[in-house]
N, C-alpha and C. Protein backbone atom coordinates (compact mmCIF):
# COMPACT_ATOMS: atom_id res chain seq x y z
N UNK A 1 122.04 41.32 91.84
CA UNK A 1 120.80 40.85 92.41
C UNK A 1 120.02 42.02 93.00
N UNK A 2 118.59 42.05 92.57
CA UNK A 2 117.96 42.67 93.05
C UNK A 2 117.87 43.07 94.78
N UNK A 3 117.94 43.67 95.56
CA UNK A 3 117.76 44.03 96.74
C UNK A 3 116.51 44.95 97.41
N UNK A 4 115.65 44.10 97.78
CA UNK A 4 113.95 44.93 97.96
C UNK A 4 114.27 45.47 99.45
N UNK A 5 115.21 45.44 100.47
CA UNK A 5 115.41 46.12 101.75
C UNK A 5 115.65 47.44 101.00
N UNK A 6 117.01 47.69 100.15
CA UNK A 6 117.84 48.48 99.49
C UNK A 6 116.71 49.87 99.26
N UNK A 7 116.11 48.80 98.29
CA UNK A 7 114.96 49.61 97.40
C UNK A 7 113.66 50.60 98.49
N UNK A 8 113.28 49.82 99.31
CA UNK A 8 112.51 50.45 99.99
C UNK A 8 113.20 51.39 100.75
N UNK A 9 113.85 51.68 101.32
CA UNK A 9 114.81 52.26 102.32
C UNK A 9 115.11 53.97 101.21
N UNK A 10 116.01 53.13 100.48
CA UNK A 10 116.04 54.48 99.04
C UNK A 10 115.05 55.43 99.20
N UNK A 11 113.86 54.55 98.89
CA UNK A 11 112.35 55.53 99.09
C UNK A 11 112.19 56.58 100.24
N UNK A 12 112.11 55.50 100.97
CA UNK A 12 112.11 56.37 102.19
C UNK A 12 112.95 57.33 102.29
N UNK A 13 114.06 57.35 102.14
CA UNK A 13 115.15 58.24 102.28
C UNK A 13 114.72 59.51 101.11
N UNK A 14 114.04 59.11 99.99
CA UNK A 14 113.79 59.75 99.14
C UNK A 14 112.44 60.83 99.33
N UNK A 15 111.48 59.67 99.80
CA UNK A 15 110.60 60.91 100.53
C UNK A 15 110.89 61.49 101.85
N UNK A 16 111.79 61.30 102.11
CA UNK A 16 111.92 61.75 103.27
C UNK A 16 112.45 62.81 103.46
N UNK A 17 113.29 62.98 102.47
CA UNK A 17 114.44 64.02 101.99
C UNK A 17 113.09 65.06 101.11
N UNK A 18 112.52 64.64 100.54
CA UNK A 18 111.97 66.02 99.70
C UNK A 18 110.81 66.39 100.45
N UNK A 19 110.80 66.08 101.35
CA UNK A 19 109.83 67.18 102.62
C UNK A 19 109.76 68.51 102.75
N UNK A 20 111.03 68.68 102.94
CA UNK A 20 111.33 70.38 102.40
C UNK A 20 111.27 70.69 101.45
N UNK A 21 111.57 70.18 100.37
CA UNK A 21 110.87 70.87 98.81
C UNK A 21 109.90 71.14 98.60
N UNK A 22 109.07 69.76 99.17
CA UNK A 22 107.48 69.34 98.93
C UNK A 22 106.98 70.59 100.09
N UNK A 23 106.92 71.01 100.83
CA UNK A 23 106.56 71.99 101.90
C UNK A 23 106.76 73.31 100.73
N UNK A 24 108.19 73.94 100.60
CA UNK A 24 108.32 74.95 99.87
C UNK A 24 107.63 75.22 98.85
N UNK A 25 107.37 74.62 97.86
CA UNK A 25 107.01 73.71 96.74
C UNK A 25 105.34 74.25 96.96
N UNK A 26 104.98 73.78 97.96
CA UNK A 26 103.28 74.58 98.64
C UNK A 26 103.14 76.00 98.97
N UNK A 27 104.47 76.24 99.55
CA UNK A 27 104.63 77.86 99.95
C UNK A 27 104.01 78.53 98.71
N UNK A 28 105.03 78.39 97.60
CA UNK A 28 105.13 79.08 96.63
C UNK A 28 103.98 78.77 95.53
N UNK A 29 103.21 77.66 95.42
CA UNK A 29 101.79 77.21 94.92
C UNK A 29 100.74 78.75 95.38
N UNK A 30 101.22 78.86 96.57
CA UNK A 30 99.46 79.14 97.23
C UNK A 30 99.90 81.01 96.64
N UNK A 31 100.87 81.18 96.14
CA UNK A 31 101.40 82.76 95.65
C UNK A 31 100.74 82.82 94.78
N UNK A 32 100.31 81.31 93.96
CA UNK A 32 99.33 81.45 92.54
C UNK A 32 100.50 82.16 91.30
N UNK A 33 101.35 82.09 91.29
CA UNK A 33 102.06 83.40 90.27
C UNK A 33 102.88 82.13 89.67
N UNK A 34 102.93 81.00 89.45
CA UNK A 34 103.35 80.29 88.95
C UNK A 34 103.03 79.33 87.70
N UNK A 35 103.80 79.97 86.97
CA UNK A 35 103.37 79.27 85.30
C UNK A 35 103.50 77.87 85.13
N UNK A 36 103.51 76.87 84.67
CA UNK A 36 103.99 75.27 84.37
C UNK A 36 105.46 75.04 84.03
N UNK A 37 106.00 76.58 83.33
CA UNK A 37 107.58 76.40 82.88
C UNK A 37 108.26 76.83 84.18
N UNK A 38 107.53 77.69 85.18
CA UNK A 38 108.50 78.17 86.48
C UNK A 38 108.12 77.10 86.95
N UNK A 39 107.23 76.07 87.52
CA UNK A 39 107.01 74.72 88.32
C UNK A 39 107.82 73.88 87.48
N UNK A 40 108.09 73.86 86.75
CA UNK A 40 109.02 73.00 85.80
C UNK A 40 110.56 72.92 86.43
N UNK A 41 110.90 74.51 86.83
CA UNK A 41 112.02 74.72 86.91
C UNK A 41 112.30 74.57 88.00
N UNK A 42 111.36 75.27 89.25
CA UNK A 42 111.43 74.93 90.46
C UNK A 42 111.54 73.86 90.49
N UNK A 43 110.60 72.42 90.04
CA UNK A 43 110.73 71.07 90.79
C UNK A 43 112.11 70.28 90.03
N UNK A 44 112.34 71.00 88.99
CA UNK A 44 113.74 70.55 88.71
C UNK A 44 114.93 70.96 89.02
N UNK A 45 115.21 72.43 89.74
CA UNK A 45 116.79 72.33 90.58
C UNK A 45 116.15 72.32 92.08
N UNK A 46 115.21 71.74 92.31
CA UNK A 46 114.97 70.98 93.76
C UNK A 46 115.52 69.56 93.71
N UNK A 47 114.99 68.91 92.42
CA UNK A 47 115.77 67.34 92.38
C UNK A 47 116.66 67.31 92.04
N UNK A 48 117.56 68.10 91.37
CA UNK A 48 118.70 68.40 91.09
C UNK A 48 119.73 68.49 92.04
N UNK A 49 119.02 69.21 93.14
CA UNK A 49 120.21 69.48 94.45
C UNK A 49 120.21 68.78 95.39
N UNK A 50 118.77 68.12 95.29
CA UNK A 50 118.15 66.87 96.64
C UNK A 50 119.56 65.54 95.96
N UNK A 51 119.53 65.67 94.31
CA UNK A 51 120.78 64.31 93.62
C UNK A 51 122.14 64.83 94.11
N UNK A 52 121.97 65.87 93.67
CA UNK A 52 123.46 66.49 94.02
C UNK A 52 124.30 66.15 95.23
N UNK A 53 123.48 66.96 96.09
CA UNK A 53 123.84 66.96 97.86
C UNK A 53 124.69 65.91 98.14
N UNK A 54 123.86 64.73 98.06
CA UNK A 54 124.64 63.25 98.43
C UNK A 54 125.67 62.90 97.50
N UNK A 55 125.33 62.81 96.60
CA UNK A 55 127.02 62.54 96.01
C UNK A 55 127.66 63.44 96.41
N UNK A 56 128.03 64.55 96.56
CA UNK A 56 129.17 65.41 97.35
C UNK A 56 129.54 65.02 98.29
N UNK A 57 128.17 64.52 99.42
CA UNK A 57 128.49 64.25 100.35
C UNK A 57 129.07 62.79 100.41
N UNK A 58 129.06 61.93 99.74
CA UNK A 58 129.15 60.57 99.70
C UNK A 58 130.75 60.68 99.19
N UNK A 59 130.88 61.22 98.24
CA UNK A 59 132.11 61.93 97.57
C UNK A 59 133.31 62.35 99.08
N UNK A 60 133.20 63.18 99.24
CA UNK A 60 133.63 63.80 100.71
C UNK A 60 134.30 62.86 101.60
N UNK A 61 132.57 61.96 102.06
CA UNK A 61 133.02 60.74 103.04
C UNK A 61 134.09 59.73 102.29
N UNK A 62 134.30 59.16 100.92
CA UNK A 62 135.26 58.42 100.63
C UNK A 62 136.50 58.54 100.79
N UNK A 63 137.00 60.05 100.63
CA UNK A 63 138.21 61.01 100.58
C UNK A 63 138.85 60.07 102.51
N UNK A 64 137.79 60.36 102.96
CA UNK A 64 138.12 60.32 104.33
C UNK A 64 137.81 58.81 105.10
N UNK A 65 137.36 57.70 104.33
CA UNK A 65 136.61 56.56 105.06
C UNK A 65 137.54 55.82 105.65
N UNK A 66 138.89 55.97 105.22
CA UNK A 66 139.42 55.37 106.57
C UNK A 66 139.66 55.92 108.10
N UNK A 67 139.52 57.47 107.72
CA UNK A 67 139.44 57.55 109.15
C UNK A 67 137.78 57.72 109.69
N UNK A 68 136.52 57.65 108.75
CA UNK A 68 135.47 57.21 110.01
C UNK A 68 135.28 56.12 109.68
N UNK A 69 135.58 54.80 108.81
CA UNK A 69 134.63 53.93 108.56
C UNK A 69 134.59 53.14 110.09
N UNK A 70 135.18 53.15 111.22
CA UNK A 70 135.09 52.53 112.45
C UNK A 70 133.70 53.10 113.24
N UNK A 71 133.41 54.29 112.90
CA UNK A 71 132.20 55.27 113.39
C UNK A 71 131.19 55.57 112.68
N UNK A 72 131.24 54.87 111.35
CA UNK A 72 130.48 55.40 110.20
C UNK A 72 129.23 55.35 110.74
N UNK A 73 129.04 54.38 111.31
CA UNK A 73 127.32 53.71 111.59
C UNK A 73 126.51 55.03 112.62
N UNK A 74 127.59 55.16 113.57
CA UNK A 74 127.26 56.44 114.44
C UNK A 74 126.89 57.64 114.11
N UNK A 75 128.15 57.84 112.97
CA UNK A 75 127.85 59.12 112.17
C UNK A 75 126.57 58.75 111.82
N UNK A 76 125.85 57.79 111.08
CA UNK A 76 125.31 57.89 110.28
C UNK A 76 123.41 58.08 111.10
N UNK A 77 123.49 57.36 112.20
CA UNK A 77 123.06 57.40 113.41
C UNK A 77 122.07 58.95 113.79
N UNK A 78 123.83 59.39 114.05
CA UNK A 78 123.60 60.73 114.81
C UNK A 78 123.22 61.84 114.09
N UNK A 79 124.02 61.99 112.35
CA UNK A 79 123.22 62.84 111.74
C UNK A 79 121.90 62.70 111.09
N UNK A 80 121.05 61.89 111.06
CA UNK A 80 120.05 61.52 110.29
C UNK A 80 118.96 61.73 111.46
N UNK A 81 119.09 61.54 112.98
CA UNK A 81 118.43 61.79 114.15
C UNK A 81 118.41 63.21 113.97
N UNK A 82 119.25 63.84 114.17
CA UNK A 82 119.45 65.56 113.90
C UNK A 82 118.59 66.44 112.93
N UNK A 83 118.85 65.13 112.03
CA UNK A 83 118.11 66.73 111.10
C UNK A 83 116.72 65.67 111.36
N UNK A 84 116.32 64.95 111.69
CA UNK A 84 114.98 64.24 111.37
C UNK A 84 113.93 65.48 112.79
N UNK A 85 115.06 65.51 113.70
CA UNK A 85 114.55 66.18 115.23
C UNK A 85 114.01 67.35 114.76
N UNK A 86 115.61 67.93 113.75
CA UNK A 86 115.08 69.70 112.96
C UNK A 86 113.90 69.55 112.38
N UNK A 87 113.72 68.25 111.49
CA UNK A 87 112.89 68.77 110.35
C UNK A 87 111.36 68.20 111.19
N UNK A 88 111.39 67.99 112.35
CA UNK A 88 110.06 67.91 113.41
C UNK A 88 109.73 69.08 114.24
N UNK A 89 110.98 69.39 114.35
CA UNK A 89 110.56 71.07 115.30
C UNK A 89 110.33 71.91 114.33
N UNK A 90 110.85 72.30 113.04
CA UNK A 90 110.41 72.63 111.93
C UNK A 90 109.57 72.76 112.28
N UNK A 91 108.60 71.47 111.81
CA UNK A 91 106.91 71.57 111.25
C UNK A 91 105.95 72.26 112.12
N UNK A 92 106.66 71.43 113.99
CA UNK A 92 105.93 72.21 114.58
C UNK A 92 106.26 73.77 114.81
N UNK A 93 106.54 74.41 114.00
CA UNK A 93 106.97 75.91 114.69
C UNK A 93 106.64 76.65 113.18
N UNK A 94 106.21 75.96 111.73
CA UNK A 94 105.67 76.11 110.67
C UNK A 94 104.72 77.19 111.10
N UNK A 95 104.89 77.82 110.40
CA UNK A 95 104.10 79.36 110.16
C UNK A 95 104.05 79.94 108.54
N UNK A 96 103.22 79.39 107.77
CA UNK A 96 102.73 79.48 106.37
C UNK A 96 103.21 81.29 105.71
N UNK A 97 102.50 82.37 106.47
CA UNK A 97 102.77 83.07 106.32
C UNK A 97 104.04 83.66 106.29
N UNK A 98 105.24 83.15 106.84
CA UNK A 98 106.41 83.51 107.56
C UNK A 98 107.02 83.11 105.92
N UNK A 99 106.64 82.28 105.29
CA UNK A 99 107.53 81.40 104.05
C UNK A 99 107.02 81.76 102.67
N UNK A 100 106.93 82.90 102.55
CA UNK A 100 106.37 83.61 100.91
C UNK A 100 107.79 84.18 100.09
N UNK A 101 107.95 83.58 98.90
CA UNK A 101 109.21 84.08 97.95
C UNK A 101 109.04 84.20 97.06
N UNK A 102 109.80 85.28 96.42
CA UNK A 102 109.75 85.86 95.03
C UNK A 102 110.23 84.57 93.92
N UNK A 103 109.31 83.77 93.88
CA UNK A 103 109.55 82.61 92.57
C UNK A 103 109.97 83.28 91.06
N UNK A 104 109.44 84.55 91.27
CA UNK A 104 109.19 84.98 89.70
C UNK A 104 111.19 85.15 89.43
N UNK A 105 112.17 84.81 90.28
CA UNK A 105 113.39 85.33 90.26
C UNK A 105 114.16 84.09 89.98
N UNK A 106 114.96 83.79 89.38
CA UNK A 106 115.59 82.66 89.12
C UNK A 106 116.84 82.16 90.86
N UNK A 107 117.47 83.24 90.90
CA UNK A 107 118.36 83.49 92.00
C UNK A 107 117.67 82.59 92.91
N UNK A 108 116.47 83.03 93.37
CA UNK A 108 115.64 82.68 94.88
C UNK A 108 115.28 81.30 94.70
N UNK A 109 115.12 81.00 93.21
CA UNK A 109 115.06 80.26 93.30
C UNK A 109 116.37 78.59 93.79
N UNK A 110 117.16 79.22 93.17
CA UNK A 110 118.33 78.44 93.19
C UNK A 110 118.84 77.95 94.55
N UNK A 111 118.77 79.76 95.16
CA UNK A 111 119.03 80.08 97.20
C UNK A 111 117.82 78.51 97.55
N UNK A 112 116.64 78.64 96.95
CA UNK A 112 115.78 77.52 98.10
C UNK A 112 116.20 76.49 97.64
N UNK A 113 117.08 75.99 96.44
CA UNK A 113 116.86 74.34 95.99
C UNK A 113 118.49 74.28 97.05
N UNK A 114 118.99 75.05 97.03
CA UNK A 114 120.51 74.50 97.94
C UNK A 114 120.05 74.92 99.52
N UNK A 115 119.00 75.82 100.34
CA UNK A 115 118.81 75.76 101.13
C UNK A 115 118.16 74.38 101.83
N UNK A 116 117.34 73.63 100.80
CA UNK A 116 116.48 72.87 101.17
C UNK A 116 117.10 71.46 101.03
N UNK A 117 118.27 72.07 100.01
CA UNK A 117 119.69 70.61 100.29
C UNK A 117 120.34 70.34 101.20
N UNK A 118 120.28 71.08 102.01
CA UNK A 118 121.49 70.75 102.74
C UNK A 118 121.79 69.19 103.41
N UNK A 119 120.18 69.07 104.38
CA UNK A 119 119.83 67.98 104.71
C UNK A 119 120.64 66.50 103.99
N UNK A 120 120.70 67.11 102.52
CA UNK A 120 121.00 66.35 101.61
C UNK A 120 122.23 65.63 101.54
N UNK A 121 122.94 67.04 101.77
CA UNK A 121 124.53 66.71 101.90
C UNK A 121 125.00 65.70 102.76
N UNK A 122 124.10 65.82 104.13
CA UNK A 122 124.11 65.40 105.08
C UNK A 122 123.95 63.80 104.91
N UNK A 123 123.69 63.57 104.12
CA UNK A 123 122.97 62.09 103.93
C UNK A 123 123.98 61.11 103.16
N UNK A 124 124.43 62.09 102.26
CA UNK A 124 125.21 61.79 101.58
C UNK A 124 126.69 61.09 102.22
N UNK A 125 126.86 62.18 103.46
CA UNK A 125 127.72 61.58 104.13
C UNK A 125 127.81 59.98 105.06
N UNK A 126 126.45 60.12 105.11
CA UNK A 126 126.37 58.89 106.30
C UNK A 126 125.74 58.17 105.20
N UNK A 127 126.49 57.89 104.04
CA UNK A 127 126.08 56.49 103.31
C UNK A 127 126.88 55.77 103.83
N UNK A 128 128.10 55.98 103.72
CA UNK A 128 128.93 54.54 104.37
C UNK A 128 128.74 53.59 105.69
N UNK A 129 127.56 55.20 106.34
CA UNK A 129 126.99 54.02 107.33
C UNK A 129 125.87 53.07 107.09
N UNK A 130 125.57 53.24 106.02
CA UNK A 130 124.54 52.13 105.58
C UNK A 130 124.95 51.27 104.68
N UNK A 131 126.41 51.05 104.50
CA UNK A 131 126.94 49.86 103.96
C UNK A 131 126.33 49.76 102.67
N UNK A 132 126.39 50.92 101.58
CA UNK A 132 125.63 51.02 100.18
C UNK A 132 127.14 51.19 99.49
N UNK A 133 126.97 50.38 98.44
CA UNK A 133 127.97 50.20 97.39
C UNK A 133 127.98 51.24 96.85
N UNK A 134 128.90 51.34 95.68
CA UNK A 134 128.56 52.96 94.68
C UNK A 134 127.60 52.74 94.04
N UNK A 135 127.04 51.47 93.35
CA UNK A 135 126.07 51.51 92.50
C UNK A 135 124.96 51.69 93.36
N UNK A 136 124.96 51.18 94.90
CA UNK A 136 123.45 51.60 95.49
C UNK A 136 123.38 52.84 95.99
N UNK A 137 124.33 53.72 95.86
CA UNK A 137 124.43 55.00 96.20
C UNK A 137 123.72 55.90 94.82
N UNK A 138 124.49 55.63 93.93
CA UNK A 138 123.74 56.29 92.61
C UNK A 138 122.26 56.05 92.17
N UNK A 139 122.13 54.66 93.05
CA UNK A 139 120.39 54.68 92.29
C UNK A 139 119.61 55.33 93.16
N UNK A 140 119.86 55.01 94.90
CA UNK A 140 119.69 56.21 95.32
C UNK A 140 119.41 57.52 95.24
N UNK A 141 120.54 58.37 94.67
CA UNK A 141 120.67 59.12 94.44
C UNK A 141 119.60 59.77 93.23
N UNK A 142 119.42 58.99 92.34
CA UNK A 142 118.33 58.48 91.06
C UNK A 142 116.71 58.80 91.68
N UNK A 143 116.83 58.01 92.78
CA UNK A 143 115.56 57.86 93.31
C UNK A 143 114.80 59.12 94.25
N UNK A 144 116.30 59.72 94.94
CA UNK A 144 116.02 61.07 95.58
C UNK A 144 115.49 62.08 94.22
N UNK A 145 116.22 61.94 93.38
CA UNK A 145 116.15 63.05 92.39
C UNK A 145 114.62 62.93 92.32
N UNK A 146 114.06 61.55 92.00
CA UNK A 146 113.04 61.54 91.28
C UNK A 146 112.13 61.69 92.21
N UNK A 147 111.75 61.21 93.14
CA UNK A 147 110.77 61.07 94.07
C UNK A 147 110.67 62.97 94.68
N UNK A 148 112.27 63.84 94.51
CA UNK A 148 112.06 64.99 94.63
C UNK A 148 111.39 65.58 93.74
N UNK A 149 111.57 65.16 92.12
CA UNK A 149 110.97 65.89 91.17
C UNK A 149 109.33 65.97 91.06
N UNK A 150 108.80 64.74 91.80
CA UNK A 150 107.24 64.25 91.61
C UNK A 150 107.01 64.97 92.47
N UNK A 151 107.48 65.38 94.07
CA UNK A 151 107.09 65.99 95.16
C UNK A 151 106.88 67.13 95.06
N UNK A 152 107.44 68.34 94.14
CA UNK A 152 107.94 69.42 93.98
C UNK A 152 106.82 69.44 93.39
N UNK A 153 106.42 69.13 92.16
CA UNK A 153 105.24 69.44 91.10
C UNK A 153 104.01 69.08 91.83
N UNK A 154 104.02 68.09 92.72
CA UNK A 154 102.29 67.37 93.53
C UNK A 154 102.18 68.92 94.35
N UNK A 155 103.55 69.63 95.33
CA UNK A 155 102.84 70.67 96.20
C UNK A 155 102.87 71.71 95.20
N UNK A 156 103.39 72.49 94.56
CA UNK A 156 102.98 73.38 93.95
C UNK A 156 101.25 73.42 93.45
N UNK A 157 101.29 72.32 92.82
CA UNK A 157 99.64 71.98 92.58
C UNK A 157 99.09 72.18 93.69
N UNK A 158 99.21 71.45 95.04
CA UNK A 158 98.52 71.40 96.24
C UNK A 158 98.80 72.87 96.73
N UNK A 159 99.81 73.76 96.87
CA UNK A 159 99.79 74.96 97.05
C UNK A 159 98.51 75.82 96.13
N UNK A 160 98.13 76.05 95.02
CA UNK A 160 97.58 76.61 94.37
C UNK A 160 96.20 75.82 94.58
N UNK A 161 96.25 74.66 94.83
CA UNK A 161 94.73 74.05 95.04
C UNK A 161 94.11 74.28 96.96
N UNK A 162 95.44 74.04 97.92
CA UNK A 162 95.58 74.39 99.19
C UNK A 162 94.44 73.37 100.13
N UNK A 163 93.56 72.41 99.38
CA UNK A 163 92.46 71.70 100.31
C UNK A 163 93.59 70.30 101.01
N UNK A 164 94.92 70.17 100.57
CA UNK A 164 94.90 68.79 100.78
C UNK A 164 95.59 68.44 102.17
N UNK A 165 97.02 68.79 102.18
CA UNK A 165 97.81 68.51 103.04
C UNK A 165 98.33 69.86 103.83
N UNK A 166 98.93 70.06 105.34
CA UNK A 166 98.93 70.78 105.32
C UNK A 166 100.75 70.69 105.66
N UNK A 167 102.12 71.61 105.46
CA UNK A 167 103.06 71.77 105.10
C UNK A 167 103.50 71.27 106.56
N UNK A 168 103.25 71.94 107.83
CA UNK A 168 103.40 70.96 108.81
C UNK A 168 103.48 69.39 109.01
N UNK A 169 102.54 68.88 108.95
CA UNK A 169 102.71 67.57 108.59
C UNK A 169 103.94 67.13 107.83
N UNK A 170 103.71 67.35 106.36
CA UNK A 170 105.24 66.89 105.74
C UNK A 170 106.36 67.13 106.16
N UNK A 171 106.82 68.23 107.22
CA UNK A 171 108.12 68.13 107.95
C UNK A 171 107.95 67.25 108.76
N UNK A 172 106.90 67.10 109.94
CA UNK A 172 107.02 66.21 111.05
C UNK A 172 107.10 64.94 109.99
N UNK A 173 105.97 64.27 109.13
CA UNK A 173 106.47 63.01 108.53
C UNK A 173 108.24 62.69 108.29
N UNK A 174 108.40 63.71 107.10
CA UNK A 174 109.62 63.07 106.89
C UNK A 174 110.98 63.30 108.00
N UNK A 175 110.63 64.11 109.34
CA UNK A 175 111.65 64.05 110.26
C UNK A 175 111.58 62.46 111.29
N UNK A 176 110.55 62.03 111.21
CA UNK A 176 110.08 60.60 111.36
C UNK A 176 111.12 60.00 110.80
N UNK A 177 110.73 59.91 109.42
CA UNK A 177 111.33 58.70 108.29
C UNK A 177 112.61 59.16 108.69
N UNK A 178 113.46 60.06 108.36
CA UNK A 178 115.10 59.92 108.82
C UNK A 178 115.42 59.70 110.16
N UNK A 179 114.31 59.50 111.23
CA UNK A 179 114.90 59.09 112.92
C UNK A 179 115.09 57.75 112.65
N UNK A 180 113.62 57.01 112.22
CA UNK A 180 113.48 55.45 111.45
C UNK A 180 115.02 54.98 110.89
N UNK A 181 115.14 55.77 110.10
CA UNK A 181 116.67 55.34 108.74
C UNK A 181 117.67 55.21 109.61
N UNK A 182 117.79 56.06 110.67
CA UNK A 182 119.00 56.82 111.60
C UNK A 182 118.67 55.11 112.92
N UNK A 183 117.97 54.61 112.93
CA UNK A 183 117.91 53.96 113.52
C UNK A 183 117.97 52.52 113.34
N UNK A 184 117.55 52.13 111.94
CA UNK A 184 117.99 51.26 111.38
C UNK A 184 119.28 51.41 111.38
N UNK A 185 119.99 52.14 110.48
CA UNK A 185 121.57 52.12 110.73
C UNK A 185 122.17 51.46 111.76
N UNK A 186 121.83 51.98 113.35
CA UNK A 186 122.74 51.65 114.05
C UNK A 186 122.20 50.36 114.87
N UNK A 187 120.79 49.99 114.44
CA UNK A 187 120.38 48.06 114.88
C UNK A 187 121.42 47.79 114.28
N UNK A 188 121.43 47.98 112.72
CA UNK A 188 122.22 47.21 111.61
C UNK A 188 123.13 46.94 112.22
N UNK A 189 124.36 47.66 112.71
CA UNK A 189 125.70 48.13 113.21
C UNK A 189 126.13 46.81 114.37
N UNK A 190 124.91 46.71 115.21
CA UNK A 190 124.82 46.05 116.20
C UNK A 190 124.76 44.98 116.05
N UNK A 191 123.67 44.34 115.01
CA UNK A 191 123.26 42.84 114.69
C UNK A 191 124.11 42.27 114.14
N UNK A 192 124.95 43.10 113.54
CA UNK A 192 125.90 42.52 112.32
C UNK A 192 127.05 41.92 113.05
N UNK A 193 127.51 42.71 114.54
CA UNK A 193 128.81 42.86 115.46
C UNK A 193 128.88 41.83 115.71
């Protein structure tokens, strides 16, 4: 059965998560030195690692769910507040100039799609606090990829075009959306008790 809480939530989690791509993603737009096959590549081992991350991390947490599934909700709580706090002090402390990289390098590139994962991993772990099956974990996971892959290609464009959004913002937004997620979790936890 379809599940439209599931589905929306995914999203969110999905844009929420490619904030940092979508930010980087602008960095490296406004360098102008970027062909359609390097934006190709960039916005694809960005969604690649934004998919990745969580299954490792989801992976990880199973190995171990009997000893947090009593705390899962907390975990899931406490890390999603964390990085939502980072990825708000982030934005505000964003300095455009400070974030220029050699795209033309495959390496640097790779360094930003697992730097900008990490978050990811993180998420991955505190699925079990959101009570997601494996199959709602993988579409998930589906949905991060994708919603990373569209994000990645919209700022590069918006980097090289530069009138629209500005890279601040998209950290403070999506450190929002994971306090939101991080907080749903632990109503959930509560209502359910």
């Amino acid at each position: 059965m379809f599940d439209i809480e599931f589905f929306i939530q995914a999203i969110i989690l999905g844009v929420a998560l490619s904030m940092d791509c979508f930010t980087v993603s602008i960095t490296c737009g406004l360098q102008k030195t970027m062909s359609k096959r390097r934006t190709l590549l960039l916005a694809f081992c960005f969604a690649f690692f934004q998919g990745f991350m969580p299954l490792l991390g989801s992976v990880f947490t199973s190995l171990l769910y009997d000893f947090i599934e009593a705390i899962s909700s907390w975990i899931s709580f406490t890390l999603l507040f964390i990085i939502g706090v980072k990825m708000i002090m982030d934005g505000r402390n964003f300095k455009l100039r400070e974030k220029v990289f050699d795209v033309s390098s495959f390496k640097v590139i790779i360094l930003l799609s697992i730097a900008t994962s990490i978050d990811a991993l993180v998420i991955g772990i505190s699925f079990s606090g959101m009570n997601w099956v494996v199959g709602e974990q993988l579409l998930s996971i589906f949905i991060i990829f994708f919603i990373t892959l569209i994000m990645s290609l919209i700022g590069v464009r918006m980097g090289e075009k530069i009138h629209f959004i500005k890279p601040r913002f998209a950290l403070i937004f999506g450190g929002f959306l994971l306090i939101l997620i991080g907080v749903k979790s632990i109503l959930q936890y509560y209502l359910q008790s």
